[in-house]
C-alpha atoms as a PDB file:
ATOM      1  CA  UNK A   1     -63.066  59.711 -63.590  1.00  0.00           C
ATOM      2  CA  UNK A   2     -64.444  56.967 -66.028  1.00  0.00           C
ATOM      3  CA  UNK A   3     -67.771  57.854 -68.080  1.00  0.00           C
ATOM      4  CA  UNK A   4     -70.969  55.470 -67.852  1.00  0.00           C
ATOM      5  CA  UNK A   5     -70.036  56.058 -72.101  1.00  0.00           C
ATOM      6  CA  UNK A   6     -66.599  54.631 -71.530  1.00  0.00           C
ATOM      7  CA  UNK A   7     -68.439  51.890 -68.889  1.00  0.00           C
ATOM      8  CA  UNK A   8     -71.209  50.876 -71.775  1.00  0.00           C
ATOM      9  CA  UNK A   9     -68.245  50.181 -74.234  1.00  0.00           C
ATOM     10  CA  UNK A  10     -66.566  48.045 -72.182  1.00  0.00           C
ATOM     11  CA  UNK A  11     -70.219  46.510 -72.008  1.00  0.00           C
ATOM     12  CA  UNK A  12     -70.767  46.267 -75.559  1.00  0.00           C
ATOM     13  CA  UNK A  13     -67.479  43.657 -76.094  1.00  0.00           C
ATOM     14  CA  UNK A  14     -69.289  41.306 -74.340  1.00  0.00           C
ATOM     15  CA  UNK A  15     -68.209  41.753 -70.540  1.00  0.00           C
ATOM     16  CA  UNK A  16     -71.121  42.081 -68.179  1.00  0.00           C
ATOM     17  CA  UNK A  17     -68.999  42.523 -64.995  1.00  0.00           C
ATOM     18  CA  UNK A  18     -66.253  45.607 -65.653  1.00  0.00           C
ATOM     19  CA  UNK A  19     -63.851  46.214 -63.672  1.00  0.00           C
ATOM     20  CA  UNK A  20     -62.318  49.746 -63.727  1.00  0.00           C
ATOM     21  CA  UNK A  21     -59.531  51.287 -62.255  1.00  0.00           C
ATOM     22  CA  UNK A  22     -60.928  55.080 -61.134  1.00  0.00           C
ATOM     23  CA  UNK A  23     -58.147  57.205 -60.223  1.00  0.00           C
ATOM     24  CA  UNK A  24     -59.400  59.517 -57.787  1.00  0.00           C
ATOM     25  CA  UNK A  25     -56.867  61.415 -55.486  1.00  0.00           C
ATOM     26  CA  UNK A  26     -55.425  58.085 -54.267  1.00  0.00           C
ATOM     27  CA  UNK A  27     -53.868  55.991 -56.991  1.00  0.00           C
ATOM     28  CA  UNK A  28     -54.730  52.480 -55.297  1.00  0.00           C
ATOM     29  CA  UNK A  29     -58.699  53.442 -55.375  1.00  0.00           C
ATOM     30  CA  UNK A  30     -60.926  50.979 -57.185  1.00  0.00           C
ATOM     31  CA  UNK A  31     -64.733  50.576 -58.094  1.00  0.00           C
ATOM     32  CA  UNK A  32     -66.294  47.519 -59.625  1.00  0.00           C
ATOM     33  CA  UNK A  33     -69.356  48.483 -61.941  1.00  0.00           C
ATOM     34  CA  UNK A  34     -71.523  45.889 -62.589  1.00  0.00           C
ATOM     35  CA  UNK A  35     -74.382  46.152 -65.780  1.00  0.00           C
ATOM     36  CA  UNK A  36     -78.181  44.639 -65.135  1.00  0.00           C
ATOM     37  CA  UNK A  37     -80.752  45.246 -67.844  1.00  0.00           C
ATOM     38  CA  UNK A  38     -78.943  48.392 -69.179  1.00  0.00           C
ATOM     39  CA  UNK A  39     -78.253  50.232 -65.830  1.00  0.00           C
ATOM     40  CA  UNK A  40     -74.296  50.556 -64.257  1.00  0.00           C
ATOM     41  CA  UNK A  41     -74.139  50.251 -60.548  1.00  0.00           C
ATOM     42  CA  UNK A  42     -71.206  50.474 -58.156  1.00  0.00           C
ATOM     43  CA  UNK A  43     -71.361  47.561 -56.292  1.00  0.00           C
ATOM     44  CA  UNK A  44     -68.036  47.874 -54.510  1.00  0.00           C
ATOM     45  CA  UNK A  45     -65.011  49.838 -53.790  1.00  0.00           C
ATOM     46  CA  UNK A  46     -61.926  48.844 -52.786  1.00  0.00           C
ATOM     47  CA  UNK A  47     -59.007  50.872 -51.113  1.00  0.00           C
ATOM     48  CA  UNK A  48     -55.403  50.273 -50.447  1.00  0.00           C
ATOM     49  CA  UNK A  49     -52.561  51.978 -47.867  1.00  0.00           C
ATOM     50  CA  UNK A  50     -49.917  53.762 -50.031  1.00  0.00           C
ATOM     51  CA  UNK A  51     -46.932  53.396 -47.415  1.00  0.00           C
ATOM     52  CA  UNK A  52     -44.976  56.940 -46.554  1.00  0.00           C
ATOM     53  CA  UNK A  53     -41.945  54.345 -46.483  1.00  0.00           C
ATOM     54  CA  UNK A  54     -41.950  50.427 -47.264  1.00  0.00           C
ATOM     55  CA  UNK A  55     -39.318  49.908 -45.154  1.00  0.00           C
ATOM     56  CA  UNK A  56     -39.519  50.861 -41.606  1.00  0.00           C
ATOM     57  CA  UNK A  57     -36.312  48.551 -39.678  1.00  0.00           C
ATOM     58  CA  UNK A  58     -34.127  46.328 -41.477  1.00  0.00           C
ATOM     59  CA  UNK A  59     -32.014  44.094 -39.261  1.00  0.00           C
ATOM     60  CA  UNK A  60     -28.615  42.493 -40.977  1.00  0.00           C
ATOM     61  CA  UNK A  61     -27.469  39.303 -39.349  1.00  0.00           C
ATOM     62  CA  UNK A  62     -23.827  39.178 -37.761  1.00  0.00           C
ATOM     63  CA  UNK A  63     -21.991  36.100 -37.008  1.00  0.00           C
ATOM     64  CA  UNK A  64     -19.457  38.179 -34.929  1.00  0.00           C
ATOM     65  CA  UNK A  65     -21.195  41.479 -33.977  1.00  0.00           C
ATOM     66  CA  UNK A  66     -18.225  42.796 -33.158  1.00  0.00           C
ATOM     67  CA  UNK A  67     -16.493  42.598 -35.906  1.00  0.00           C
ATOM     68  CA  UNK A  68     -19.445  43.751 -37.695  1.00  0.00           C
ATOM     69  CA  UNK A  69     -19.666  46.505 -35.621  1.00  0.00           C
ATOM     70  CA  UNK A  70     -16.405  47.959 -36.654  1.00  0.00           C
ATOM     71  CA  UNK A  71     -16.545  46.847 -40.151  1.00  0.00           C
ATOM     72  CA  UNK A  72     -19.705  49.288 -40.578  1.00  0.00           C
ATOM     73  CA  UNK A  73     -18.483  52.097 -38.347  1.00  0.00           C
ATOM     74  CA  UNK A  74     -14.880  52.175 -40.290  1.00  0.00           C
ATOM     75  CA  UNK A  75     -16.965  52.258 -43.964  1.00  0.00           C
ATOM     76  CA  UNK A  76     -19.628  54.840 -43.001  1.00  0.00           C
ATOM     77  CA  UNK A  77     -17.728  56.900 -40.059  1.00  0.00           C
ATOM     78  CA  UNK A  78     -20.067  56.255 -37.958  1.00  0.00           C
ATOM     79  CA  UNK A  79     -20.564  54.964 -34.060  1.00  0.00           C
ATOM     80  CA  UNK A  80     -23.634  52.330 -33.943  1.00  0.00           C
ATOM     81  CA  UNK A  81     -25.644  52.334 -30.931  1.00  0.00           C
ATOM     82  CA  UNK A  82     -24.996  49.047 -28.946  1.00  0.00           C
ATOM     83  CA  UNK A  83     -28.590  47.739 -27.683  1.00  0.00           C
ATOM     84  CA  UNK A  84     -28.562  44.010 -26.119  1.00  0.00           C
ATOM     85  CA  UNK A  85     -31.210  41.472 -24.403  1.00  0.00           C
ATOM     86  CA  UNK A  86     -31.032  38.330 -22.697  1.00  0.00           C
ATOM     87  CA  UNK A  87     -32.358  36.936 -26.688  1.00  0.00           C
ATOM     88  CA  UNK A  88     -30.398  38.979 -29.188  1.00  0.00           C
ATOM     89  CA  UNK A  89     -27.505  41.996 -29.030  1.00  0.00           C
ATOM     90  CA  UNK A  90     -27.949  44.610 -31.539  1.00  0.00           C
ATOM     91  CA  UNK A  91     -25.469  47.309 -33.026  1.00  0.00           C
ATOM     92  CA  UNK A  92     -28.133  50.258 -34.392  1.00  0.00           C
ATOM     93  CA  UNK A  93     -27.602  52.411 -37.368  1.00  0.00           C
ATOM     94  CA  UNK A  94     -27.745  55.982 -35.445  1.00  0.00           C
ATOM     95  CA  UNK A  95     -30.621  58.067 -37.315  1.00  0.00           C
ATOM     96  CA  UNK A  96     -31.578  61.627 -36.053  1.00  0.00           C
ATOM     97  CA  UNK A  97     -35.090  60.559 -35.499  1.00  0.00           C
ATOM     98  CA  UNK A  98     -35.909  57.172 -33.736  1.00  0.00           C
ATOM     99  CA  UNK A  99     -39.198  57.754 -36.078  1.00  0.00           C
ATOM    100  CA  UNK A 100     -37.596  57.235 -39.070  1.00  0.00           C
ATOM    101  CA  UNK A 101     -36.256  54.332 -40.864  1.00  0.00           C
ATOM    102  CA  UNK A 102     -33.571  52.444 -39.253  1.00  0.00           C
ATOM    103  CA  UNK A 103     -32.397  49.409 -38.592  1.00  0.00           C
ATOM    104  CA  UNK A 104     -29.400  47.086 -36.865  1.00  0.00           C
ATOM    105  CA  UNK A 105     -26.660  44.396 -37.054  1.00  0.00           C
ATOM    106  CA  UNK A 106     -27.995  41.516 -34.979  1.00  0.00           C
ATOM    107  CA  UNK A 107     -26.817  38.357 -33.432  1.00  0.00           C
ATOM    108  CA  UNK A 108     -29.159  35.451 -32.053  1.00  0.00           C
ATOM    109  CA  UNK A 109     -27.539  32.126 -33.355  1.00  0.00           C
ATOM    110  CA  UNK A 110     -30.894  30.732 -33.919  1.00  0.00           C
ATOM    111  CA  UNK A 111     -32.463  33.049 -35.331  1.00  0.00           C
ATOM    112  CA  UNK A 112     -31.098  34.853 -37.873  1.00  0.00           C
ATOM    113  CA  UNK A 113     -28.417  33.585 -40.743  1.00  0.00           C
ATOM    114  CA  UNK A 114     -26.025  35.816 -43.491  1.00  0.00           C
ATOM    115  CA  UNK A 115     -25.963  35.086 -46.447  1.00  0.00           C
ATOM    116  CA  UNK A 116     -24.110  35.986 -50.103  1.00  0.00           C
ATOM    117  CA  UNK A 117     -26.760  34.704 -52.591  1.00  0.00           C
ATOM    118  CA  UNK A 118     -30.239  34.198 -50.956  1.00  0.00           C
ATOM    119  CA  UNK A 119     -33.232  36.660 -48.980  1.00  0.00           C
ATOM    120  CA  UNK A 120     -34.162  40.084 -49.825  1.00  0.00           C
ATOM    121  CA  UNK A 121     -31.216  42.597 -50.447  1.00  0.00           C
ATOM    122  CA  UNK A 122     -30.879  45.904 -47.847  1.00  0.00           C
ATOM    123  CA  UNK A 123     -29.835  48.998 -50.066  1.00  0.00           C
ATOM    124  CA  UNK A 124     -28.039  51.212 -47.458  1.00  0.00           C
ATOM    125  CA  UNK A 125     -27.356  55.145 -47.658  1.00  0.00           C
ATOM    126  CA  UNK A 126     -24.435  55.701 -50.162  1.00  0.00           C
ATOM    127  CA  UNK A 127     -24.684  59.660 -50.208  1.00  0.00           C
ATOM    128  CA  UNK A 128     -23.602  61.612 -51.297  1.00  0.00           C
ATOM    129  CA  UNK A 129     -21.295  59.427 -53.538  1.00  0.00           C
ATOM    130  CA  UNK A 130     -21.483  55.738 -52.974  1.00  0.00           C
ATOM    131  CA  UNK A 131     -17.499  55.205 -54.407  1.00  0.00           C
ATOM    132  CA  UNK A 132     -16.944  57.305 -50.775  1.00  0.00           C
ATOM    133  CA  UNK A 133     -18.274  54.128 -49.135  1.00  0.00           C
ATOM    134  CA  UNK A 134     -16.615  51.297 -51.985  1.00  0.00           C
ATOM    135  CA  UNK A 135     -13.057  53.085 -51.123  1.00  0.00           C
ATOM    136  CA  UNK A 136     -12.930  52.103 -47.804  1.00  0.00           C
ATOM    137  CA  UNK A 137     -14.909  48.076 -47.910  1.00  0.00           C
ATOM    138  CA  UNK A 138     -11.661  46.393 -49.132  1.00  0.00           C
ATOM    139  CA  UNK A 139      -9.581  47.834 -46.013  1.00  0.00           C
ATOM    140  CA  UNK A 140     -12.296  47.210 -43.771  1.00  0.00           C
ATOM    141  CA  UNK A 141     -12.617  43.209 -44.428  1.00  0.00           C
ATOM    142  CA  UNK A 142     -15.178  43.522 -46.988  1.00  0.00           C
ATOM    143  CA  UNK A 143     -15.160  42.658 -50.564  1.00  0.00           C
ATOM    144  CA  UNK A 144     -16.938  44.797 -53.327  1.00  0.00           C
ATOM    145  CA  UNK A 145     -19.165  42.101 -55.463  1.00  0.00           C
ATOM    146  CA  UNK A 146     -20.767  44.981 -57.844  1.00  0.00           C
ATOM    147  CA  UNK A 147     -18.317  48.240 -58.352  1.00  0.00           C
ATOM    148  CA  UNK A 148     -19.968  52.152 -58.233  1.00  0.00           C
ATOM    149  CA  UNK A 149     -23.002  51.274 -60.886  1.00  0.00           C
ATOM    150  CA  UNK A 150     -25.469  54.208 -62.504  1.00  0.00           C
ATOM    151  CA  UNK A 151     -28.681  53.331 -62.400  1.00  0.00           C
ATOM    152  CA  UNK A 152     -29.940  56.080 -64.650  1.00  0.00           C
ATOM    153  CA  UNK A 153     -29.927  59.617 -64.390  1.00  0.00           C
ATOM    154  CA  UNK A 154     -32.615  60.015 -62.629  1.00  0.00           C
ATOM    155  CA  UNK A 155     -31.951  57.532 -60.051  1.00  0.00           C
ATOM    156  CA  UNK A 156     -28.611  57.772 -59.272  1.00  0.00           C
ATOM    157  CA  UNK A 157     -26.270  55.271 -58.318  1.00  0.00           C
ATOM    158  CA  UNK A 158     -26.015  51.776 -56.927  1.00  0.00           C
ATOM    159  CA  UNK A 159     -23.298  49.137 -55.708  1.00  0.00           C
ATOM    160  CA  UNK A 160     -22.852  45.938 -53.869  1.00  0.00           C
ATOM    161  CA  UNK A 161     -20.338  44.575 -51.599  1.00  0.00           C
ATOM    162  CA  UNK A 162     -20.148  41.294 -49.033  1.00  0.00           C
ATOM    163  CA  UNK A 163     -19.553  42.793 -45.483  1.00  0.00           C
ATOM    164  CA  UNK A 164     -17.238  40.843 -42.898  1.00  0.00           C
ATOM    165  CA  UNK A 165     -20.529  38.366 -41.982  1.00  0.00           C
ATOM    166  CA  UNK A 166     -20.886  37.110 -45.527  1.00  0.00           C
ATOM    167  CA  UNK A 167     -24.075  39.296 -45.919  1.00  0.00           C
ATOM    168  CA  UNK A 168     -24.884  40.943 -49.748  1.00  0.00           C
ATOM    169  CA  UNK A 169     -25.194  44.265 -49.094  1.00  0.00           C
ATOM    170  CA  UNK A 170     -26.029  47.253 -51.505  1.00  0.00           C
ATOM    171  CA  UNK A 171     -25.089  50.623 -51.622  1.00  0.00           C
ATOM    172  CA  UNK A 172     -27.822  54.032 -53.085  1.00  0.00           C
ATOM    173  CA  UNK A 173     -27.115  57.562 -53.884  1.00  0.00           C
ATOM    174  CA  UNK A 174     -29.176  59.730 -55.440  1.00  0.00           C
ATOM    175  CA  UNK A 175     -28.206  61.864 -58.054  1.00  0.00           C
ATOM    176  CA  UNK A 176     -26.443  64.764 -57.022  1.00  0.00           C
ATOM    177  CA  UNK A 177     -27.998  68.333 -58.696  1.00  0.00           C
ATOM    178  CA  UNK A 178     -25.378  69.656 -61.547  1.00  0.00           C
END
């Protein structure tokens, strides 16, 4: 916790509104202090949600879901979960806990578009070794765009590849204890 000493030196370089960042057991917790004739009051707090997980569904776009479909079940040897409405027709990741983070290869021509360059990148499960999953993307209709990469020691390893849709997808796998 920050002193009123440490407060009234911030105070004596001139600022009469300071802002501190107090640390309690949640690191997004924050007080402002504000000085008035020689006397610190807290005149607000702020706090912020610290997310479990950021991501909670991910959805990559398919031109031919199909083909997607077996594209991603030949790489990760794996049978996706076909789920389809009268708007959209999805292919799910299977997880072992519908709670958990998952997500889907979609297809609504409207809605949703691949691309190789642009929108936020989807880092997918690599473990335990993403080069298992790089062996098999050329032979599936993919094309590896960023080979088996370490990240650093401590957080493992990363790749990228284009799937059969055009999409830039990445690869993650932790580091694997020695």
């Amino acid at each position: 916790m920050v002193s009123r000493k440490e407060v009234k030196k911030i105070s004596r370089k001139g600022a009469k509104l300071a802002i501190l960042l107090i640390l309690f057991l949640r690191p997004l917790s924050v007080k402002i202090w504000y000085r008035n004739a020689g006397k610190y009051r807290a005149i607000a707090k702020f706090e912020s949600m610290v997310f479990t997980n950021v991501i909670s569904w991910f959805e990559i776009p398919t031109t031919d879901i199909n083909r997607a479909q077996k594209f991603y079940e030949a790489i990760f040897g794996i049978t996706m979960i076909p789920f389809d409405t009268p708007q959209i027709q999805m292919r799910m990741f299977p997880i072992e806990n519908p709670m958990n983070i998952g997500g889907a290869l979609v297809y609504n021509k409207e809605f949703y578009k691949s691309s190789a360059t642009d929108g936020p990148m989807v880092y997918l499960n690599g473990n335990p070794d993403v080069q298992n999953v790089l062996d098999k993307i050329d032979a599936a209709g993919g094309k590896i765009v960023v080979p088996k990469t370490q990240i650093s020691p401590e957080y493992g390893y990363m790749a990228v590849f284009l799937d059969t849709e055009g999409n830039r997808i990445a690869l993650h796998s932790v580091p694997q204890a020695g």
